[in-house]
C-alpha atoms as a PDB file:
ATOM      1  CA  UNK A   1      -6.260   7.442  -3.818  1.00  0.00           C
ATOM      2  CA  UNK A   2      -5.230   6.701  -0.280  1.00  0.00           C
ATOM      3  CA  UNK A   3      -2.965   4.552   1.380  1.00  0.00           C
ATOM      4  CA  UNK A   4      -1.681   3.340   4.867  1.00  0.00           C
ATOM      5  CA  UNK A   5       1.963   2.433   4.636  1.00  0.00           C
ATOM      6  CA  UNK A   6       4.057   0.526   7.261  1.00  0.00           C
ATOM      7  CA  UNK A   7       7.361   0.290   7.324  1.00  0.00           C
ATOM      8  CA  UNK A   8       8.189  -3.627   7.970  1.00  0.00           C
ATOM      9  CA  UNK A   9      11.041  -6.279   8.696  1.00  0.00           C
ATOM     10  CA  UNK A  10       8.749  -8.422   6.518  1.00  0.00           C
ATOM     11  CA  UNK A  11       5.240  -8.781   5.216  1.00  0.00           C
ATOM     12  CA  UNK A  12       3.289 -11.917   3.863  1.00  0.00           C
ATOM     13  CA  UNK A  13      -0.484 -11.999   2.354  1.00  0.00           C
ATOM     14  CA  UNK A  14      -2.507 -15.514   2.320  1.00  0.00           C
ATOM     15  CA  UNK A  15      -5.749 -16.255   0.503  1.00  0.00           C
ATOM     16  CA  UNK A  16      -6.988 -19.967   1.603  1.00  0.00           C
ATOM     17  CA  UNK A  17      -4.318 -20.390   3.891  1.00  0.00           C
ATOM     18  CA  UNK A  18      -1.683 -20.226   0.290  1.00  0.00           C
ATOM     19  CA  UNK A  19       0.809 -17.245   0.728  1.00  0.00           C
ATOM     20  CA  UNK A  20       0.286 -14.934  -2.479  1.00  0.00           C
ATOM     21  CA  UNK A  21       2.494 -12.359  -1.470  1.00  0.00           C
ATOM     22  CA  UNK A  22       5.342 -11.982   0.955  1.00  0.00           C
ATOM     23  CA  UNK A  23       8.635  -9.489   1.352  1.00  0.00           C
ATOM     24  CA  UNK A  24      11.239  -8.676   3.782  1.00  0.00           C
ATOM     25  CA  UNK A  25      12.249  -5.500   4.640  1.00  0.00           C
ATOM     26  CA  UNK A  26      10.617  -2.368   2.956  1.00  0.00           C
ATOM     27  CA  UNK A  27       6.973  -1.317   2.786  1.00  0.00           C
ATOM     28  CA  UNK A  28       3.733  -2.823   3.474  1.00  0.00           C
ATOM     29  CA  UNK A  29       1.249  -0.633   1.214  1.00  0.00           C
ATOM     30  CA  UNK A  30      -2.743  -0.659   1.626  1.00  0.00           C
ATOM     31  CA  UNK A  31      -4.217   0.959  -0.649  1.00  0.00           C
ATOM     32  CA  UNK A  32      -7.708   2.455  -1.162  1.00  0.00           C
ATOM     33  CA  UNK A  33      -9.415   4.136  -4.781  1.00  0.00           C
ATOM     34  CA  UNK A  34     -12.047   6.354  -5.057  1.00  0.00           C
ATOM     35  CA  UNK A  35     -14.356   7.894  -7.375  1.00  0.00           C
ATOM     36  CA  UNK A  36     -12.797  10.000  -9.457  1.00  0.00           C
ATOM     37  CA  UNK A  37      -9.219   8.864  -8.877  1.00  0.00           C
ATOM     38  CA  UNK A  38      -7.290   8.329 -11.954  1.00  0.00           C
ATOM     39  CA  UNK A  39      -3.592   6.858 -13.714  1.00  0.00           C
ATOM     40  CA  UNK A  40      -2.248  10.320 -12.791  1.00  0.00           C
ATOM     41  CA  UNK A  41      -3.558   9.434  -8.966  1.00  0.00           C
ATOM     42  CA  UNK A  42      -1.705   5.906  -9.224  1.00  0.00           C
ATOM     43  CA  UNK A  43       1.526   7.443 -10.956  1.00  0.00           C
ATOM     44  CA  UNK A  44       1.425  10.138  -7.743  1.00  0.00           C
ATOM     45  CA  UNK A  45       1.294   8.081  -5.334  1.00  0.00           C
ATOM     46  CA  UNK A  46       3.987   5.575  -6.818  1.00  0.00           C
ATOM     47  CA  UNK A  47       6.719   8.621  -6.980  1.00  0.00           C
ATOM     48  CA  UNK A  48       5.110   9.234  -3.198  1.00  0.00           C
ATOM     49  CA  UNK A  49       5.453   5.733  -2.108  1.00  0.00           C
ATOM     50  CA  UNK A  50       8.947   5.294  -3.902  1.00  0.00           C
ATOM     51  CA  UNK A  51      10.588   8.232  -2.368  1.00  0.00           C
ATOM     52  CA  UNK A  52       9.287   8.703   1.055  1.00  0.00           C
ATOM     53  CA  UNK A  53      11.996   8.601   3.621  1.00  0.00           C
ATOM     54  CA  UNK A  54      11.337   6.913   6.134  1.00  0.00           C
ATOM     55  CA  UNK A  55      14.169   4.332   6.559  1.00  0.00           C
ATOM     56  CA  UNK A  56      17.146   5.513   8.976  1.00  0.00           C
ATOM     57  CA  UNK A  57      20.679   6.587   7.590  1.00  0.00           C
ATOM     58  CA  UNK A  58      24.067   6.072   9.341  1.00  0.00           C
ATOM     59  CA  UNK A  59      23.065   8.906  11.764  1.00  0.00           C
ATOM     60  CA  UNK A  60      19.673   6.987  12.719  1.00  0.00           C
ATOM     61  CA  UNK A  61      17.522   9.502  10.732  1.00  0.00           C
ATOM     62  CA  UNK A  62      14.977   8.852   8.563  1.00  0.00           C
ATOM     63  CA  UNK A  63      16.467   9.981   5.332  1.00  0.00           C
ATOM     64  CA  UNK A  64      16.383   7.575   3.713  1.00  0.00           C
ATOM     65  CA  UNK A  65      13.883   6.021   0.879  1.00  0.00           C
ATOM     66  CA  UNK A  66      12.727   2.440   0.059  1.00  0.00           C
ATOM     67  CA  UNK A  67      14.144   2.667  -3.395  1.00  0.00           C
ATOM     68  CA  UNK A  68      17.668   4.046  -1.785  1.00  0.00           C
ATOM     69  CA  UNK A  69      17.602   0.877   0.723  1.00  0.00           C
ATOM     70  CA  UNK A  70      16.908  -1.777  -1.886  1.00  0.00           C
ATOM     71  CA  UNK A  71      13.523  -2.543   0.386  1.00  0.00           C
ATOM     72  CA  UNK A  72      10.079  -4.296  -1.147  1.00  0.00           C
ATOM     73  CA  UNK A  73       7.002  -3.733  -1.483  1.00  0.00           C
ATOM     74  CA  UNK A  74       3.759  -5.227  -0.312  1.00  0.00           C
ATOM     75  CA  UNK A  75       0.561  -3.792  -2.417  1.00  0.00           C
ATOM     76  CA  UNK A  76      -2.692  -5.087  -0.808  1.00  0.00           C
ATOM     77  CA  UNK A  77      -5.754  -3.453  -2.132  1.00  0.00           C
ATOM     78  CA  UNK A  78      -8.120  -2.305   0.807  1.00  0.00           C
ATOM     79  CA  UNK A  79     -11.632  -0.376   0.355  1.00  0.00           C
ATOM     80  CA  UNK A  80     -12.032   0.002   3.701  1.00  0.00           C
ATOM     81  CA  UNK A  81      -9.446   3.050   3.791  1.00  0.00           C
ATOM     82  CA  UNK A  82     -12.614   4.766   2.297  1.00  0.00           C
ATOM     83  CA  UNK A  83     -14.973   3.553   5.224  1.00  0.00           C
ATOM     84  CA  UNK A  84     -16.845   6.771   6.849  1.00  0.00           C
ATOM     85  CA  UNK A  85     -17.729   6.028  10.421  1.00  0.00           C
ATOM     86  CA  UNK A  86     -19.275   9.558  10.909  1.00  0.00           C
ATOM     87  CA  UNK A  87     -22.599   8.469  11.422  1.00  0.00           C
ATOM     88  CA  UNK A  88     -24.236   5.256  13.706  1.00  0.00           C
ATOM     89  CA  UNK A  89     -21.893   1.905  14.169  1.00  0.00           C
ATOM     90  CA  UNK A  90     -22.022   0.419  10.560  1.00  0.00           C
ATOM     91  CA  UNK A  91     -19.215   2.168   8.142  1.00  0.00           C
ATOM     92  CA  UNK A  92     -20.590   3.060   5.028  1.00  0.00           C
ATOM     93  CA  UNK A  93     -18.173   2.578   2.280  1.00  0.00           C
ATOM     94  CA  UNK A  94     -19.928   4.833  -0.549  1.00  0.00           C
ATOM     95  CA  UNK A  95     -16.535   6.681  -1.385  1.00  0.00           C
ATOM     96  CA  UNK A  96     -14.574   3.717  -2.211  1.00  0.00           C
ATOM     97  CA  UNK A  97     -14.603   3.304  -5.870  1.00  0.00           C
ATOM     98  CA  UNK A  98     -16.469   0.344  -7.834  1.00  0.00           C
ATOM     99  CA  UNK A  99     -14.426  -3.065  -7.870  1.00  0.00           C
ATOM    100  CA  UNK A 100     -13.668  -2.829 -12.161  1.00  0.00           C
ATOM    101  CA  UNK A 101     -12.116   0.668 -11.626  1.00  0.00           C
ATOM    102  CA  UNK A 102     -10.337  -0.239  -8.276  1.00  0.00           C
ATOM    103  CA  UNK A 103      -8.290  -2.985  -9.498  1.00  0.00           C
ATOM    104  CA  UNK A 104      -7.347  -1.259 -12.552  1.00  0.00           C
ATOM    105  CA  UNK A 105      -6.039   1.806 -10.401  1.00  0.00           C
ATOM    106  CA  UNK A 106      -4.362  -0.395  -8.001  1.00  0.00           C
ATOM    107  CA  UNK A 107      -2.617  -2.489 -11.415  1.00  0.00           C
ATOM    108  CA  UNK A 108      -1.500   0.451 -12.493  1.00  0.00           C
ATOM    109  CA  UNK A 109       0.284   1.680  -8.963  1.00  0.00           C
ATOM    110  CA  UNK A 110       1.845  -1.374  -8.986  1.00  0.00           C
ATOM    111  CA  UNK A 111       3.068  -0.785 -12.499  1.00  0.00           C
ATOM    112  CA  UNK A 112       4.055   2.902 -11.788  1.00  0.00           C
ATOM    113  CA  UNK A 113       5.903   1.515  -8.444  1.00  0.00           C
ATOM    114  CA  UNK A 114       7.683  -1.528 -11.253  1.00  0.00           C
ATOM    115  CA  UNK A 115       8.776   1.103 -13.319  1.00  0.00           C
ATOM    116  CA  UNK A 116      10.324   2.779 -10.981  1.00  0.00           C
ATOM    117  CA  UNK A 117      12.669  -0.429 -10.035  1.00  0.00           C
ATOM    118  CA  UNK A 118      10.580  -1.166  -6.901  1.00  0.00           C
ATOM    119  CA  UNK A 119      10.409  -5.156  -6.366  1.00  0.00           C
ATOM    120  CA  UNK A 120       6.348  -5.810  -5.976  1.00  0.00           C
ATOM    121  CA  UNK A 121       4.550  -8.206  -4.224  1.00  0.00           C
ATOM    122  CA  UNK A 122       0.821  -8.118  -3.877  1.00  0.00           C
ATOM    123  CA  UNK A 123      -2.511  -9.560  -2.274  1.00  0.00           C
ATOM    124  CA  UNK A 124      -5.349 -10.686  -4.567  1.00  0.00           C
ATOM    125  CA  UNK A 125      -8.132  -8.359  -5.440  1.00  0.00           C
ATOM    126  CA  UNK A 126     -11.154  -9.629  -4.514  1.00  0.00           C
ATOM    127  CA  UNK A 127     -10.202 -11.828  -1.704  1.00  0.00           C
ATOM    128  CA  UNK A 128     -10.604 -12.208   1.301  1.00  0.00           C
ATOM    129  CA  UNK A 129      -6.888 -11.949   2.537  1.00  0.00           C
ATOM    130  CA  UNK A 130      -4.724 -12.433   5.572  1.00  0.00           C
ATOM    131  CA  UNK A 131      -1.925 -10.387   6.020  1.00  0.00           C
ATOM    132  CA  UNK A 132       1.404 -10.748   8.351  1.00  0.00           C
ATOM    133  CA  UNK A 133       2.785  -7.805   9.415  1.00  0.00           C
ATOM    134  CA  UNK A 134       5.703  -7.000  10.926  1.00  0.00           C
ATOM    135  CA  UNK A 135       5.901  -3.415  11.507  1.00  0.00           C
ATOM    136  CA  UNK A 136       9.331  -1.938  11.896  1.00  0.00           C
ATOM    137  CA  UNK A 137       9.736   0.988  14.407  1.00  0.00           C
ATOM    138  CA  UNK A 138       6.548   1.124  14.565  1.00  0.00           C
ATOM    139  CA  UNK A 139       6.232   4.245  11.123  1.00  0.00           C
ATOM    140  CA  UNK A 140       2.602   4.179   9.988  1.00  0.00           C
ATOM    141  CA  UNK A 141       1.516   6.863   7.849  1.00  0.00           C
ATOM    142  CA  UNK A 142      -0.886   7.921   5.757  1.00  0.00           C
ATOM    143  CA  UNK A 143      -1.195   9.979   2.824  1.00  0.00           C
ATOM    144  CA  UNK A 144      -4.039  10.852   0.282  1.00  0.00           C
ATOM    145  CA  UNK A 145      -3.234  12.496  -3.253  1.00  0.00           C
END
């Protein structure tokens, strides 16, 4: 699994102009499955996503985690993490993983993230979503377990 995760003053996901999703401060969390990825790849990356620290402290250092700041946490599903533009101008998106599987993986992040008190909002799988982002700082990162 892979995901691209922004830290954010506040996040918002529309399908048909209809917010689905929407936080405020905390973590904006795209999130890509591929073949071969698994519950113990979505439980990973939960603990990984839950305990990153990336917010400041009183000294202005990142030391601090989403669960520790009583952030959210915006889950939008995005295939295109596993685009490979190696080769011409089209992306081919043969690694990302077949729809049925993806959404299950991505259910069960969201689950993993729940269970570990994390407040969850999400986009719609499926859709074709628009998605507000403010990004705070601006922290990007990526990781891939």
């Amino acid at each position: 699994m892979r995901a691209l995760i922004q830290r954010v003053t506040k996040a918002s996901v529309s399908v048909d102009q209809k917010t689905v999703g929407a936080i405020q401060e905390g973590l904006c969390v795209f999130v890509g499955v591929t073949h071969g990825d698994n519950d113990a790849a979505a439980e990973k990356l939960a603990s990984k996503i839950w305990n990153l620290r990336i917010f400041e402290d009183e000294q202005q250092r990142m030391n601090r985690s989403v669960g520790e700041t009583g952030g959210e946490i915006l889950v939008v599903s995005q295939f295109t993490l596993y685009g490979d533009t190696s080769k011409g101008r089209r992306p081919s998106f043969v690694q990302a993983a077949p729809p049925d599987l993806a959404e299950l993986l991505i259910e069960k992040l969201c689950e993993s993230l729940q269970a570990l008190g994390a407040r969850i909002a999400t986009g719609q799988f499926r859709a074709h979503m628009k998605v507000e982002i403010c990004n705070d700082g601006p922290i990007t990162l990526s990781i891939d377990v």
